[in-house]
N, C-alpha and C. Protein backbone atom coordinates (compact mmCIF):
# COMPACT_ATOMS: atom_id res chain seq x y z
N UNK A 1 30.51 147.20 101.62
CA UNK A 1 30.48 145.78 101.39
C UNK A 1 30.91 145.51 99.95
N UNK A 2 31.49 144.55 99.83
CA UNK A 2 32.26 143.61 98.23
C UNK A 2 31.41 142.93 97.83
N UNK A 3 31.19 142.62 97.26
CA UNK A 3 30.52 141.01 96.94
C UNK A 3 31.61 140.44 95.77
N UNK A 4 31.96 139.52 95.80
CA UNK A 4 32.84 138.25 95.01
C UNK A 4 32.73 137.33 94.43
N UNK A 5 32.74 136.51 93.29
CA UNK A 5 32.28 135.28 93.42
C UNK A 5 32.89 134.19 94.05
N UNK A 6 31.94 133.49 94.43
CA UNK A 6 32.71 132.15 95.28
C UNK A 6 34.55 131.88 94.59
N UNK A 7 34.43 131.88 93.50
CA UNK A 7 35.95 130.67 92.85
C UNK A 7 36.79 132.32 93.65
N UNK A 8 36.42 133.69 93.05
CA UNK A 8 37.30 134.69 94.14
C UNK A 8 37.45 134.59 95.56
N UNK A 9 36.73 134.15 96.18
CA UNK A 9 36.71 134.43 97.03
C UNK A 9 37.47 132.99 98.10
N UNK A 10 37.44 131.58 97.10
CA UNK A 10 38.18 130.52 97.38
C UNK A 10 39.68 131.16 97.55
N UNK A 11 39.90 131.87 95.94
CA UNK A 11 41.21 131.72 95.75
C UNK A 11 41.93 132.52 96.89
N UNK A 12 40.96 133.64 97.38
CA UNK A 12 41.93 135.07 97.82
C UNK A 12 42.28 134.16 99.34
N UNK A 13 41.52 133.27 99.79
CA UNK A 13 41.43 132.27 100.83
C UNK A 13 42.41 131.43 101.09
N UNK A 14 42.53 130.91 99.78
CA UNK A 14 43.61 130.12 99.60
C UNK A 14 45.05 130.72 99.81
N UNK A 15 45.44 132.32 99.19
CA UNK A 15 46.42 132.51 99.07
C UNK A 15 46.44 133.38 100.82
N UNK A 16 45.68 133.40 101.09
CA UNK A 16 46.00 134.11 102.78
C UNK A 16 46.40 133.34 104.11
N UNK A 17 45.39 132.17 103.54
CA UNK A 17 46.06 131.15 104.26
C UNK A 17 47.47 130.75 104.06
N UNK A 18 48.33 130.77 102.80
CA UNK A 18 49.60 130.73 102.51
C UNK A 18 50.93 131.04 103.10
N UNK A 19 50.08 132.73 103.33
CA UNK A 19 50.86 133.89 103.50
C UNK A 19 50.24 134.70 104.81
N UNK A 20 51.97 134.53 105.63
CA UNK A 20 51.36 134.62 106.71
C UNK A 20 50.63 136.14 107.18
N UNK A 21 50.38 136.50 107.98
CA UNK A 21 49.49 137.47 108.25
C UNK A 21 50.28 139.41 108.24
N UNK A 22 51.73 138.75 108.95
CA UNK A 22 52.62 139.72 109.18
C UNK A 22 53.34 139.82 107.99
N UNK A 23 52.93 139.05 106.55
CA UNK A 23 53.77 139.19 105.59
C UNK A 23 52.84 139.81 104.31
N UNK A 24 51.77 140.06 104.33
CA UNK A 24 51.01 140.80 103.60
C UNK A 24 51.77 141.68 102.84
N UNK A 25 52.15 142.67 103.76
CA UNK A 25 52.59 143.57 103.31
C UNK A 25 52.84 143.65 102.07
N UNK A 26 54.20 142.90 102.35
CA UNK A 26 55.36 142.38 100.97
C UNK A 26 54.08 142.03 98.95
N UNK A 27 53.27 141.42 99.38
CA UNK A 27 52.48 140.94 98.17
C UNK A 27 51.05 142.28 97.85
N UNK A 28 51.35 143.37 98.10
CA UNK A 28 50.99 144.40 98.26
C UNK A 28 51.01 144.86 96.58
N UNK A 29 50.45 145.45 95.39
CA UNK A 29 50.84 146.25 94.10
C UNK A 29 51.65 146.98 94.57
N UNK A 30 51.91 148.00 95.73
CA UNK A 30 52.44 149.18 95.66
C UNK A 30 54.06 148.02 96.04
N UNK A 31 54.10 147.38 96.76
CA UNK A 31 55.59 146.86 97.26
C UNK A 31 55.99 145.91 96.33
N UNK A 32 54.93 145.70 95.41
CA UNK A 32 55.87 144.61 94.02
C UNK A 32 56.06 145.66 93.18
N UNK A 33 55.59 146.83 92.81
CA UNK A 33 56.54 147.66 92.35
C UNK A 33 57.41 148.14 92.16
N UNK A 34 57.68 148.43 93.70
CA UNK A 34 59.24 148.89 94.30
C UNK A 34 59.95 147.82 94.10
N UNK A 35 60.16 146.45 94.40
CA UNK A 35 60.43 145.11 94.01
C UNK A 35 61.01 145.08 92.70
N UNK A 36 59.91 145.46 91.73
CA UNK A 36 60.46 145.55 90.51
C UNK A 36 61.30 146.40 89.74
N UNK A 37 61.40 147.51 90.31
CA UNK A 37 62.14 148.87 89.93
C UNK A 37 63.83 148.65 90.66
N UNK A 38 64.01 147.69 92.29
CA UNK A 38 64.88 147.30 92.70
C UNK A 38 65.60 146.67 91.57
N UNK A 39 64.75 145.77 90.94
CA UNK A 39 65.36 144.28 90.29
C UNK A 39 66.24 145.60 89.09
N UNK A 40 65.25 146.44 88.63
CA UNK A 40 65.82 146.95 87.50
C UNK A 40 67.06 147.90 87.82
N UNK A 41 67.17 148.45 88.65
CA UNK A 41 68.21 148.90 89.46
C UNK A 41 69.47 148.45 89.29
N UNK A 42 69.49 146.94 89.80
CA UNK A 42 70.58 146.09 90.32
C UNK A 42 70.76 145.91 88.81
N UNK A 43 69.95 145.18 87.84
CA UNK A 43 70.40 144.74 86.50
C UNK A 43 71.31 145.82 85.64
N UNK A 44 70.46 147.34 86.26
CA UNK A 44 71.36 148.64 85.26
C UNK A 44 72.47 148.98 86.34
N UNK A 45 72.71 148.18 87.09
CA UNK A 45 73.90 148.31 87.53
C UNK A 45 74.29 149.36 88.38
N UNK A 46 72.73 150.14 89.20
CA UNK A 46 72.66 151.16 89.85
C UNK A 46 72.48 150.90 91.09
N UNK A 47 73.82 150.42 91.65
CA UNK A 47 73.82 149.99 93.16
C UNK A 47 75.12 150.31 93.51
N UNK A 48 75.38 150.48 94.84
CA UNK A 48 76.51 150.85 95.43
C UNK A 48 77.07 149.69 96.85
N UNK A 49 77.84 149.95 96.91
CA UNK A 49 78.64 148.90 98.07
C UNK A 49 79.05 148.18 97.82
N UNK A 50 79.15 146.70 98.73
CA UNK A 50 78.66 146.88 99.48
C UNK A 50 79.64 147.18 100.47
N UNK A 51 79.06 148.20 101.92
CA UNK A 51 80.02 148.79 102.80
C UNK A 51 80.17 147.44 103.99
N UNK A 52 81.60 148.11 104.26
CA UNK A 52 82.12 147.07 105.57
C UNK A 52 82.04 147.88 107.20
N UNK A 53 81.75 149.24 106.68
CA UNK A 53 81.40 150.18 107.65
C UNK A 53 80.76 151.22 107.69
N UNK A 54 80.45 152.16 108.93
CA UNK A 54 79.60 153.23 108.61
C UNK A 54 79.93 154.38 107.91
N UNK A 55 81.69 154.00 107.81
CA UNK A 55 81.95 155.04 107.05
C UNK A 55 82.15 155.23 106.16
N UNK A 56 82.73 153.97 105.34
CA UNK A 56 82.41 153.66 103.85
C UNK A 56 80.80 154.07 103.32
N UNK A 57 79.81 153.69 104.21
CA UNK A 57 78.53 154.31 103.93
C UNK A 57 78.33 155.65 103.98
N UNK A 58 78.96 156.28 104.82
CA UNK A 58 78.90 158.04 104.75
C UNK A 58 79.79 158.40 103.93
N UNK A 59 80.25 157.91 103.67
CA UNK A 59 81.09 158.88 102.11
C UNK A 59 81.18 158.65 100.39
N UNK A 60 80.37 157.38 100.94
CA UNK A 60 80.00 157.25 99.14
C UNK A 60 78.34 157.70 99.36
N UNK A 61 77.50 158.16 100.29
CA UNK A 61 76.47 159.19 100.26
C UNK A 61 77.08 160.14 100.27
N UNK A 62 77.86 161.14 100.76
CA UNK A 62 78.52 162.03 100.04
C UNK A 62 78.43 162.73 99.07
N UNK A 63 79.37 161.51 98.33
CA UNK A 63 80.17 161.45 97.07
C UNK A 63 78.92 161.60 96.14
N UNK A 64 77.86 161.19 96.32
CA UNK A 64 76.71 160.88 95.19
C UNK A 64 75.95 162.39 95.06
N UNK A 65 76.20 163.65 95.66
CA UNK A 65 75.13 164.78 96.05
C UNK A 65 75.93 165.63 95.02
């Protein structure tokens, strides 16, 4: 068992009701992490594609090993 105080226990209420049930996930620490390491990714310019096929996708995985 938790115990909370009420204004916690409003808010966490508030934001669940928001967010729908199947979308949890996403607002997760561990998945705003990854989220954030994406963002930093794309900004350092460490992205590839984008492909128009599967095979443009199999050979710039390849190319990267």
């Amino acid at each position: 068992m938790v115990i909370i105080s009420r204004k916690e226990y409003e808010k966490a209420r508030r934001i669940l009701n928001i967010i729908s049930e199947n979308q949890i996930w996403f607002w997760t620490k561990e998945w705003q992490n990854k989220e954030r390491e994406a963002d930093n990714d794309i900004k350092m310019g460490k992205i590839s594609g984008p492909f128009y096929s599967g095979k443009e996708l199999l050979k710039s995985l390849k190319s990267k090993k």
